[in-house]
N, C-alpha and C. Protein backbone atom coordinates (compact mmCIF):
# COMPACT_ATOMS: atom_id res chain seq x y z
N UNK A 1 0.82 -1.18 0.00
CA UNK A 1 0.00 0.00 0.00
C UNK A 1 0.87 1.26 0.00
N UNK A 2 1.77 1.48 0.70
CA UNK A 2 2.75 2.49 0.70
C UNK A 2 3.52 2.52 -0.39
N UNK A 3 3.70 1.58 -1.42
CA UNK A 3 4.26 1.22 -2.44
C UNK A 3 3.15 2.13 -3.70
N UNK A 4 2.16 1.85 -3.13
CA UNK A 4 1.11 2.43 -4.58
C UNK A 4 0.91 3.74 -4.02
N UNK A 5 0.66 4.30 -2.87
CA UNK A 5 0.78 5.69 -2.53
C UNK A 5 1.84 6.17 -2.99
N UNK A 6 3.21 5.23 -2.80
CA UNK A 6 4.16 6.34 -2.91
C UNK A 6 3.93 6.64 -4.59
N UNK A 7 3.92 5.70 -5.44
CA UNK A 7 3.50 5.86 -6.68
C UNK A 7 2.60 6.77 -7.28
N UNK A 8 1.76 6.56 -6.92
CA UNK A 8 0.35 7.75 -7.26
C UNK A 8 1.20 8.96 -6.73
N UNK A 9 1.41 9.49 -5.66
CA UNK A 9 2.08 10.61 -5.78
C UNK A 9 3.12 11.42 -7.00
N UNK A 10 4.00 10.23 -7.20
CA UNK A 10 5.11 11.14 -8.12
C UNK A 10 4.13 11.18 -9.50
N UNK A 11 2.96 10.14 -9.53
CA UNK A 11 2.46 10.08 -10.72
C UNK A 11 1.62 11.64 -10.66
N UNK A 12 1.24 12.08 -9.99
CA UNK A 12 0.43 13.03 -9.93
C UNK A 12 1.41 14.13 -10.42
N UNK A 13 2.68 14.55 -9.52
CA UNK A 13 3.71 15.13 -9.57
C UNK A 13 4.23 15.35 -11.62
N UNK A 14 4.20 14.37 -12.05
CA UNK A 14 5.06 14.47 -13.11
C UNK A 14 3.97 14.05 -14.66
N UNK A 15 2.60 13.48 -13.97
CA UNK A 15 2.06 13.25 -15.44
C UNK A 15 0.27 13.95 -15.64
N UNK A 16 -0.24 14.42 -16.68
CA UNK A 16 -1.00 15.07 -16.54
C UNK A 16 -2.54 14.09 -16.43
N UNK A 17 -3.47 14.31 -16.17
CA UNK A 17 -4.91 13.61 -15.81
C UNK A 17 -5.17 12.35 -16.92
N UNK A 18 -5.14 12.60 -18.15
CA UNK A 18 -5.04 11.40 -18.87
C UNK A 18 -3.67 10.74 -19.01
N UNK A 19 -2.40 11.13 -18.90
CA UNK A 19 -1.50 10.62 -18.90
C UNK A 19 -1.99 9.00 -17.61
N UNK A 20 -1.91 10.12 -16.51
CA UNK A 20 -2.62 9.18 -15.32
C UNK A 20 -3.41 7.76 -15.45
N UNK A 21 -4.63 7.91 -16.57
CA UNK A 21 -5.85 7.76 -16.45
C UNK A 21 -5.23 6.41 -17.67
N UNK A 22 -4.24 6.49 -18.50
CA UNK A 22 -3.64 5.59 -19.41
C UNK A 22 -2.78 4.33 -18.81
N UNK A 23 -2.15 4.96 -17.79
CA UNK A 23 -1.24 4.07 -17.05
C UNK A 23 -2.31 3.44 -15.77
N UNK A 24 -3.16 3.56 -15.58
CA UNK A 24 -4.07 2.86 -15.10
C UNK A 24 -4.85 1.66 -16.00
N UNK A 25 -5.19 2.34 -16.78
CA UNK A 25 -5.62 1.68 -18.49
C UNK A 25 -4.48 0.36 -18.69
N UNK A 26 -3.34 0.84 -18.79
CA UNK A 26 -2.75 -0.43 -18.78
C UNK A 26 -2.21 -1.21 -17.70
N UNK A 27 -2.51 -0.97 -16.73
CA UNK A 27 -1.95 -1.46 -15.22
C UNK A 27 -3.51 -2.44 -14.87
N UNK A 28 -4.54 -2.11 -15.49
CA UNK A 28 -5.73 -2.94 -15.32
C UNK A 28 -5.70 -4.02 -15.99
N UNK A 29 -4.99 -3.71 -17.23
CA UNK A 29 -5.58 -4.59 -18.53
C UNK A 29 -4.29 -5.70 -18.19
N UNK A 30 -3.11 -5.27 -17.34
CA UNK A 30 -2.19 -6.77 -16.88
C UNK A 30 -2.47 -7.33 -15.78
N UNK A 31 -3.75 -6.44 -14.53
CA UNK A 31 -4.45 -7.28 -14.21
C UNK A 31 -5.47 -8.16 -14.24
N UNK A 32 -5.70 -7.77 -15.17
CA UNK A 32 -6.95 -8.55 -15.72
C UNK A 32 -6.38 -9.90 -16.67
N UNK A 33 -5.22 -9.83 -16.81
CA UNK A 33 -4.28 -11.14 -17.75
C UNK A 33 -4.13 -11.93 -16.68
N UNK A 34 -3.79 -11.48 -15.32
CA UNK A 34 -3.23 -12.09 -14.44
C UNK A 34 -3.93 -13.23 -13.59
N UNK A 35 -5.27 -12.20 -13.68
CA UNK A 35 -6.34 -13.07 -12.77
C UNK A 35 -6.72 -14.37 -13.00
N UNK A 36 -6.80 -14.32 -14.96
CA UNK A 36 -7.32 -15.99 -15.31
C UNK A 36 -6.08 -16.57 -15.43
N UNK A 37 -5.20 -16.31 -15.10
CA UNK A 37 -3.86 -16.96 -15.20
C UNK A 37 -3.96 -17.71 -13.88
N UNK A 38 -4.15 -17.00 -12.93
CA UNK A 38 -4.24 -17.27 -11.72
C UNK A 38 -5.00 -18.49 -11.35
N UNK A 39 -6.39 -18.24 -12.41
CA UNK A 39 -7.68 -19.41 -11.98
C UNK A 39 -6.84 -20.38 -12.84
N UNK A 40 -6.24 -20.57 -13.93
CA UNK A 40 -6.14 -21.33 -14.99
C UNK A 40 -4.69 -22.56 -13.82
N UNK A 41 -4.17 -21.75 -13.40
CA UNK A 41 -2.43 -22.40 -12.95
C UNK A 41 -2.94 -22.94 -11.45
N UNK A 42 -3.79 -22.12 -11.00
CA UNK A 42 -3.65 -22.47 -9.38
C UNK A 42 -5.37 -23.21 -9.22
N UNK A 43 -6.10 -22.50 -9.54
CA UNK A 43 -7.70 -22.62 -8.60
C UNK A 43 -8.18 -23.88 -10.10
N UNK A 44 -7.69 -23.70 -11.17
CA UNK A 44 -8.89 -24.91 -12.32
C UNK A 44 -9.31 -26.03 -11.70
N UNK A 45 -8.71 -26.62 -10.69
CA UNK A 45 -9.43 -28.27 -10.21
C UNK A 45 -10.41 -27.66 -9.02
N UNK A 46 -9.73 -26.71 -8.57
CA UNK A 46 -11.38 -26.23 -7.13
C UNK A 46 -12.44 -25.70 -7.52
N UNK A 47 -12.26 -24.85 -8.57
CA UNK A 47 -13.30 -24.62 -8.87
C UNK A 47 -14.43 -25.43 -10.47
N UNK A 48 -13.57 -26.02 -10.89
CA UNK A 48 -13.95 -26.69 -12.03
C UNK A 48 -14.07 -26.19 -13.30
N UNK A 49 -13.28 -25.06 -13.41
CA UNK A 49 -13.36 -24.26 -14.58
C UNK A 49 -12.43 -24.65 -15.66
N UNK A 50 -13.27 -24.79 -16.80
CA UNK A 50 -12.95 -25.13 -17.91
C UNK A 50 -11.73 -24.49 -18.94
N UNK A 51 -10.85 -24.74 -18.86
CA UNK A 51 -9.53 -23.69 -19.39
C UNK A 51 -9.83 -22.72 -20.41
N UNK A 52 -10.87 -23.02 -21.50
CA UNK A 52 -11.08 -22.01 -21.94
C UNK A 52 -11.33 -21.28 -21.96
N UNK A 53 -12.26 -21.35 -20.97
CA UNK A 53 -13.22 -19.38 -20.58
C UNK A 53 -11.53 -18.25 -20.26
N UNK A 54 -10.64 -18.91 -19.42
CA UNK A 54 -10.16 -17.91 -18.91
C UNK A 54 -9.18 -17.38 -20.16
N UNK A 55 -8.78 -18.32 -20.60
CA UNK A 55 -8.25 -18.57 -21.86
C UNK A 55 -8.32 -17.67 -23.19
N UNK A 56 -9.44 -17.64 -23.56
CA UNK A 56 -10.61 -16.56 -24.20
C UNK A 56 -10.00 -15.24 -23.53
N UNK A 57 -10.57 -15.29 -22.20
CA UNK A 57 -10.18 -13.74 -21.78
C UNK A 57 -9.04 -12.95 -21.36
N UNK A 58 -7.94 -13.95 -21.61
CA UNK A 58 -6.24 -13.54 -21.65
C UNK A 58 -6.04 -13.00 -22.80
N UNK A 59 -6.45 -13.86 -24.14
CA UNK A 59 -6.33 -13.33 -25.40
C UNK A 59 -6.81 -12.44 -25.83
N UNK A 60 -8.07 -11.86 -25.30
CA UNK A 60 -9.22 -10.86 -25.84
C UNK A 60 -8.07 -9.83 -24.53
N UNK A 61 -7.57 -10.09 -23.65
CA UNK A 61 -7.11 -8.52 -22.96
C UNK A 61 -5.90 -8.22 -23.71
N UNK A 62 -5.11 -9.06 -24.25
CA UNK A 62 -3.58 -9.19 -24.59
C UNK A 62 -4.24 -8.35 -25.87
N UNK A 63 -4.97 -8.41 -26.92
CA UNK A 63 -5.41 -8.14 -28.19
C UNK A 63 -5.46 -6.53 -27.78
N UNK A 64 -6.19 -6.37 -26.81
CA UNK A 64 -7.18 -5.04 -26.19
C UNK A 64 -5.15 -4.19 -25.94
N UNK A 65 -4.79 -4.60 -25.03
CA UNK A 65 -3.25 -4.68 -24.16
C UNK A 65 -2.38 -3.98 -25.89
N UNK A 66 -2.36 -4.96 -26.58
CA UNK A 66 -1.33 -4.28 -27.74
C UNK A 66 -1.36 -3.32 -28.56
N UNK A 67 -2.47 -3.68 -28.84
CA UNK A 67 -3.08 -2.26 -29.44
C UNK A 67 -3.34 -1.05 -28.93
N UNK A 68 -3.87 -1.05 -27.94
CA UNK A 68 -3.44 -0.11 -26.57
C UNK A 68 -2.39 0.99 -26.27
N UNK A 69 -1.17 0.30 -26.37
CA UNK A 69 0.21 0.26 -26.25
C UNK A 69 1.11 0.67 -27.74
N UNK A 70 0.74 -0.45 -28.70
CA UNK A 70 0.81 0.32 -29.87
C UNK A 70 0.69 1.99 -29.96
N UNK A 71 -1.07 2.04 -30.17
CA UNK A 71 -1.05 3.97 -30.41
C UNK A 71 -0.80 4.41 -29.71
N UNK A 72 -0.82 4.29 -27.99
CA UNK A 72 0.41 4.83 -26.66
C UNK A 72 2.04 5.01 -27.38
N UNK A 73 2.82 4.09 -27.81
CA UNK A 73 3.36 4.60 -28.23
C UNK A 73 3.71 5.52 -29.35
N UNK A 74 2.86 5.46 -30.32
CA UNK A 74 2.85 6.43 -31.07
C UNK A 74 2.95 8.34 -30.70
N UNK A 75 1.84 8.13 -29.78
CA UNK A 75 1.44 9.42 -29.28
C UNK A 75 2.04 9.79 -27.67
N UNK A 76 2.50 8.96 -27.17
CA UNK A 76 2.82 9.32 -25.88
C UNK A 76 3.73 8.27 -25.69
N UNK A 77 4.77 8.47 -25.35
CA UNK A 77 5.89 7.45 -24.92
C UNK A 77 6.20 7.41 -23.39
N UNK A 78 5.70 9.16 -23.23
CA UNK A 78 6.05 8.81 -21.89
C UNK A 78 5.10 7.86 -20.76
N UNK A 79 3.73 7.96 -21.21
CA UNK A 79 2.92 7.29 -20.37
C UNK A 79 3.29 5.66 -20.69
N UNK A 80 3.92 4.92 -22.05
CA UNK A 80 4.45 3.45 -21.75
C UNK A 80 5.46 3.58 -20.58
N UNK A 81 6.39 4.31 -20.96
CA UNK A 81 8.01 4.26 -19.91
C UNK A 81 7.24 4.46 -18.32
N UNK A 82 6.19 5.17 -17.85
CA UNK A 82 5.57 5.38 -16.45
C UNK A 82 4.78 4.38 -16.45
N UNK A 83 3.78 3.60 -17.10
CA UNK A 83 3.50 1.84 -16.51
C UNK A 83 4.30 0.94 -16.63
N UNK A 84 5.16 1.10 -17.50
CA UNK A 84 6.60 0.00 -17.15
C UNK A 84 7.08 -0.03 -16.25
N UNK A 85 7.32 1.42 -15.59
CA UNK A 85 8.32 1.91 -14.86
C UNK A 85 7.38 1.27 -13.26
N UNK A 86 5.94 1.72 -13.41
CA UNK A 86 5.21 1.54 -11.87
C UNK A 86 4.99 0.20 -11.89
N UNK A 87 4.79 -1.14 -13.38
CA UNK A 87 4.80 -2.35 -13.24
C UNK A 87 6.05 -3.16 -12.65
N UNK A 88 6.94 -2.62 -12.72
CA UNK A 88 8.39 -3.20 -12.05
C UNK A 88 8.66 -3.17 -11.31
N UNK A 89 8.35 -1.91 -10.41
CA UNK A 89 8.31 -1.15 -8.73
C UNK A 89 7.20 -2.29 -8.07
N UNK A 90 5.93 -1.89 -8.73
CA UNK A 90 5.54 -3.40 -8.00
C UNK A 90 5.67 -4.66 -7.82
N UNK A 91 6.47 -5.57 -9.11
CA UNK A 91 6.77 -6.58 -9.17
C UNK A 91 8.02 -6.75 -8.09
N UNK A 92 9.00 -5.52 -7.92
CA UNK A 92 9.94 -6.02 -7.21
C UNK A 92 9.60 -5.57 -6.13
N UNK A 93 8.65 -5.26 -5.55
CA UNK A 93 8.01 -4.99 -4.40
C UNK A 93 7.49 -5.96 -3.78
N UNK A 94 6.65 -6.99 -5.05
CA UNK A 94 5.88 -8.23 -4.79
C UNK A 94 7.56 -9.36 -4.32
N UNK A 95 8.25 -9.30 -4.86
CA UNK A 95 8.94 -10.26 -4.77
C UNK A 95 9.65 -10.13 -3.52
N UNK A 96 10.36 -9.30 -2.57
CA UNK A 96 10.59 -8.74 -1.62
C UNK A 96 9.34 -8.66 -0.65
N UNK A 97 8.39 -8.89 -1.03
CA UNK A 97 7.22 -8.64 0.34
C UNK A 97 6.83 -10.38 0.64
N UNK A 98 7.15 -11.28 -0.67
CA UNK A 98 6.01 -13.17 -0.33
C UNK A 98 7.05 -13.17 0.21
N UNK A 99 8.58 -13.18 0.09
CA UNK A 99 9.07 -14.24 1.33
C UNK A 99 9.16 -13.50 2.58
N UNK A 100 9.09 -12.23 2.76
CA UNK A 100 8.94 -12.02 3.84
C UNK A 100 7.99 -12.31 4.85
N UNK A 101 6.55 -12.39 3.79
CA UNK A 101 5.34 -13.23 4.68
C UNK A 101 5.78 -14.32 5.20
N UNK A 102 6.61 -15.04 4.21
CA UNK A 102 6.61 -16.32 4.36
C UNK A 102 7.28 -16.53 5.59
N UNK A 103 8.36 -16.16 5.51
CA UNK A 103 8.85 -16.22 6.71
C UNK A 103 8.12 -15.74 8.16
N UNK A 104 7.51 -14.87 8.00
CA UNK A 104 6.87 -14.73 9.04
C UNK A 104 5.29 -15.14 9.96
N UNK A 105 5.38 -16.35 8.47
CA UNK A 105 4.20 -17.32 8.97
C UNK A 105 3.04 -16.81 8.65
N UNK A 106 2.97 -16.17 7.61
CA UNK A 106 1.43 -15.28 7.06
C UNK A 106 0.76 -16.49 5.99
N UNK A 107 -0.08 -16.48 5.98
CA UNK A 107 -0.82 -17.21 5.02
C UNK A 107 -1.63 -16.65 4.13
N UNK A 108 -1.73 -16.73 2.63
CA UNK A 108 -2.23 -16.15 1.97
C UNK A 108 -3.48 -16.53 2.29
């Protein structure tokens, strides 16, 4: 949480309301890849879901995701380089925060 505060701040600081509103745009659309990844690798036998549905909706965001990104870069480079930049801060945030749960006996 202090990780995405601190973020949203400099984002406010350095990019203008749609700049903002883009890097959210694509910070959704790799969560939204993530989630049926999630059901597809971890939850498909608990819940009984059929690989394709999620399947379907990785491809339909990735489609949505490139094209996206495509005319982003065309027209704005800087708003790709600021969700790259805030997707990495979190990833190495994520990676530095599970074993520390882990170690400290947290359970997801």
């Amino acid at each position: 949480m202090i990780v995405t505060a601190g973020l949203a701040i400099i984002a406010n600081m350095f990019l203008e309301p749609d700049q903002i509103a883009s890097v959210g745009a694509f910070l959704y659309l790799a969560m939204d890849i993530a989630i049926p990844w999630g059901v597809i690798r971890h939850l498909r036998s608990n819940i009984r879901s059929k690989v394709c549905v999620p399947l379907l909706a990785i491809m339909l965001d990735v489609a949505v995701l490139i094209s996206f990104a495509l005319f982003k870069v065309q027209s704005d480079l800087l708003t790709v380089i600021a969700a790259t930049s805030v997707a990495v801060v979190v990833l190495i945030a994520r990676v530095f925060a599970v074993p520390a749960r882990s170690r400290a006996g947290w359970k997801a």
